[in-house]
N, C-alpha and C. Protein backbone atom coordinates (compact mmCIF):
# COMPACT_ATOMS: atom_id res chain seq x y z
N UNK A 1 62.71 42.00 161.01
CA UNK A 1 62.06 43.06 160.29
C UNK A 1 61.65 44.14 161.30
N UNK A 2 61.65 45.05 161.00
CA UNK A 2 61.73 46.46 161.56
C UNK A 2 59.81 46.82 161.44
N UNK A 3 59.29 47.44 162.08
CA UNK A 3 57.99 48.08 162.26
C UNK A 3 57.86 48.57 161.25
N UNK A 4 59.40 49.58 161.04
CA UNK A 4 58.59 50.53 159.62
C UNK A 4 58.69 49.72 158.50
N UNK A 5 59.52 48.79 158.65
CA UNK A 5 59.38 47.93 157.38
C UNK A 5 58.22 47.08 157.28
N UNK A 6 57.70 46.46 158.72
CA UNK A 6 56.26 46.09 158.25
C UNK A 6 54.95 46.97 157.61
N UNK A 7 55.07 48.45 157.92
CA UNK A 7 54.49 49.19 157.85
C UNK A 7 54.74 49.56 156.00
N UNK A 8 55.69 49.97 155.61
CA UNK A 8 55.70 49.92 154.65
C UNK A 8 55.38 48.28 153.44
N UNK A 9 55.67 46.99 153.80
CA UNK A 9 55.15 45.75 153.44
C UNK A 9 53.17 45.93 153.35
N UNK A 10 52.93 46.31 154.36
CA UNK A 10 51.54 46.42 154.53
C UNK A 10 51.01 47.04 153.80
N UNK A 11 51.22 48.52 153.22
CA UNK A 11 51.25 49.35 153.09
C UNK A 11 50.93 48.79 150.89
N UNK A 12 51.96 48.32 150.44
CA UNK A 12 52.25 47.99 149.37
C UNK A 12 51.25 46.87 149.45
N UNK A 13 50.64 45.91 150.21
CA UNK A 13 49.75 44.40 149.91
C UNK A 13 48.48 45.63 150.00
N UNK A 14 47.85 46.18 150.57
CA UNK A 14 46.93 47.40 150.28
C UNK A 14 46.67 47.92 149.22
N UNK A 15 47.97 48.14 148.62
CA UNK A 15 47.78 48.90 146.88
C UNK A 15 47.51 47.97 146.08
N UNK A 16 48.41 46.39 146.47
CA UNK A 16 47.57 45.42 146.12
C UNK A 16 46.59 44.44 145.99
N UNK A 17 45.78 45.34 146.82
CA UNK A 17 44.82 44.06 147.30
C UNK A 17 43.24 44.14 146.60
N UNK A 18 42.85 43.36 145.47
CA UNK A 18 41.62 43.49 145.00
C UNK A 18 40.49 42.79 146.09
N UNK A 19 40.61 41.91 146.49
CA UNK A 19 39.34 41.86 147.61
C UNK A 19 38.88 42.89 148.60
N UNK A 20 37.54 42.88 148.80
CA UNK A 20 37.49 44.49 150.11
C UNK A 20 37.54 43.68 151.03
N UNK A 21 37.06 42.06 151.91
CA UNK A 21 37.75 41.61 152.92
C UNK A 21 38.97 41.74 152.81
N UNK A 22 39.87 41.46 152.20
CA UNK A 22 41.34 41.41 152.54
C UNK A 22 41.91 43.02 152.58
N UNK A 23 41.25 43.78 151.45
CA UNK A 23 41.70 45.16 152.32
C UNK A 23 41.56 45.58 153.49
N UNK A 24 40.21 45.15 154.19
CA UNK A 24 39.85 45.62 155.46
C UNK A 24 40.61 44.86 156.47
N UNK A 25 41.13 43.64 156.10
CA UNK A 25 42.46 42.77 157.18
C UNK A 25 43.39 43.52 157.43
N UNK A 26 44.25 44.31 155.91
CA UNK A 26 45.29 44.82 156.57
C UNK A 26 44.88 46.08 156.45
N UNK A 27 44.20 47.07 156.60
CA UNK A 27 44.11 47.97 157.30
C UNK A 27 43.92 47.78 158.12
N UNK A 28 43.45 47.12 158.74
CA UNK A 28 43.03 46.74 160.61
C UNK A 28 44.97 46.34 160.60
N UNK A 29 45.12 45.25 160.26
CA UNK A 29 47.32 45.13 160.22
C UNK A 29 47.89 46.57 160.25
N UNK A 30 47.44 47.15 159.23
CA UNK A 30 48.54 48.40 159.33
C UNK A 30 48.30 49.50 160.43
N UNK A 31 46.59 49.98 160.66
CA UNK A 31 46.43 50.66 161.77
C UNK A 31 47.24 49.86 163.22
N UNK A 32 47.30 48.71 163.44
CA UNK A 32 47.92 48.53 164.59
C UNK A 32 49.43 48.73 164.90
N UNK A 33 49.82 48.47 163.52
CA UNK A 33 51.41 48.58 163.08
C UNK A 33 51.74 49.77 163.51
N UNK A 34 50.54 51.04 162.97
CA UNK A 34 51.26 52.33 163.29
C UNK A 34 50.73 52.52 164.34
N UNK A 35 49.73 52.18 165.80
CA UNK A 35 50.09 52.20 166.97
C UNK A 35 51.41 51.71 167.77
N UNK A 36 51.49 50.42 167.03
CA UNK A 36 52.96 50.37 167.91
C UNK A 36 54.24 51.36 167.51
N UNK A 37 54.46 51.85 166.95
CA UNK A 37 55.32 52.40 166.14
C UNK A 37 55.19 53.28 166.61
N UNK A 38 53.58 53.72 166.90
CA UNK A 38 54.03 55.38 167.80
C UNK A 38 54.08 55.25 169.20
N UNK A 39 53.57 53.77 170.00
CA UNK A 39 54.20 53.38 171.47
C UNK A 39 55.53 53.55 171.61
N UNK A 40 56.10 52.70 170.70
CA UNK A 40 57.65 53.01 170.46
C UNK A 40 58.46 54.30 170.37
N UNK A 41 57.70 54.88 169.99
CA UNK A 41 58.75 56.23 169.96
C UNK A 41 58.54 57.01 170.94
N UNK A 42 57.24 57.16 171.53
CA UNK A 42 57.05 57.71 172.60
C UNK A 42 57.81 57.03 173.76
N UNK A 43 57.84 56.14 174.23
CA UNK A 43 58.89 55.14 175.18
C UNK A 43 60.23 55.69 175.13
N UNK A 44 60.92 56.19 173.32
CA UNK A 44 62.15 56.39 172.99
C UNK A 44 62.40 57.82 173.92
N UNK A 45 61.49 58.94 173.51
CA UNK A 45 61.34 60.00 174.08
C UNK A 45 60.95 60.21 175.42
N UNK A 46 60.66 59.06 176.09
CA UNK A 46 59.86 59.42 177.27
C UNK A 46 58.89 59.86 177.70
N UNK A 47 58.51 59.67 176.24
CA UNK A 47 56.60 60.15 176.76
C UNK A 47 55.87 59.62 177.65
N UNK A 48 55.96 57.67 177.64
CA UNK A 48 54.88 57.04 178.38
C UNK A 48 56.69 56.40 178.98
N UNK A 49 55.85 55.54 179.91
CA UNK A 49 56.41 54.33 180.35
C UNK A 49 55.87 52.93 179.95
N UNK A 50 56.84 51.92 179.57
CA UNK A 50 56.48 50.68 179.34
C UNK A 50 56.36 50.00 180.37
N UNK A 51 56.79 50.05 181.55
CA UNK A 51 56.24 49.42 182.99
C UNK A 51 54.84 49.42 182.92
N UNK A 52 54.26 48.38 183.90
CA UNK A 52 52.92 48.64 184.66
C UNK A 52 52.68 49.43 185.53
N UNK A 53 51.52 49.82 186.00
CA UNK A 53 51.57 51.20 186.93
C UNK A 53 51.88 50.73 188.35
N UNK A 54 52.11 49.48 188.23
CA UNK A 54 52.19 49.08 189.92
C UNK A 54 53.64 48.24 190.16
């Protein structure tokens, strides 16, 4: 499974989710989802480096 596809999965259990603990799980899931997703593209572009600094 692909990021954006978790992102979108997440995304849809949110619209469904009647508990406010379990909403607040995957929003905490999906906010991280779309950090990596934008590590990732930045890496693609060369924004950052995925090395360590040393």
């Amino acid at each position: 499974m692909t990021i954006e596809q978790h992102i979108e999965e997440l995304r849809a259990e949110l619209n469904n989710a009647c508990d406010a603990a379990e909403r607040r799980q995957i929003e905490r899931e999906l906010e991280l989802a779309r950090a990596e997703l934008a590590v990732q593209r930045a890496e693609q572009v060369g924004a950052i480096e995925a090395e360590p600094p040393f």
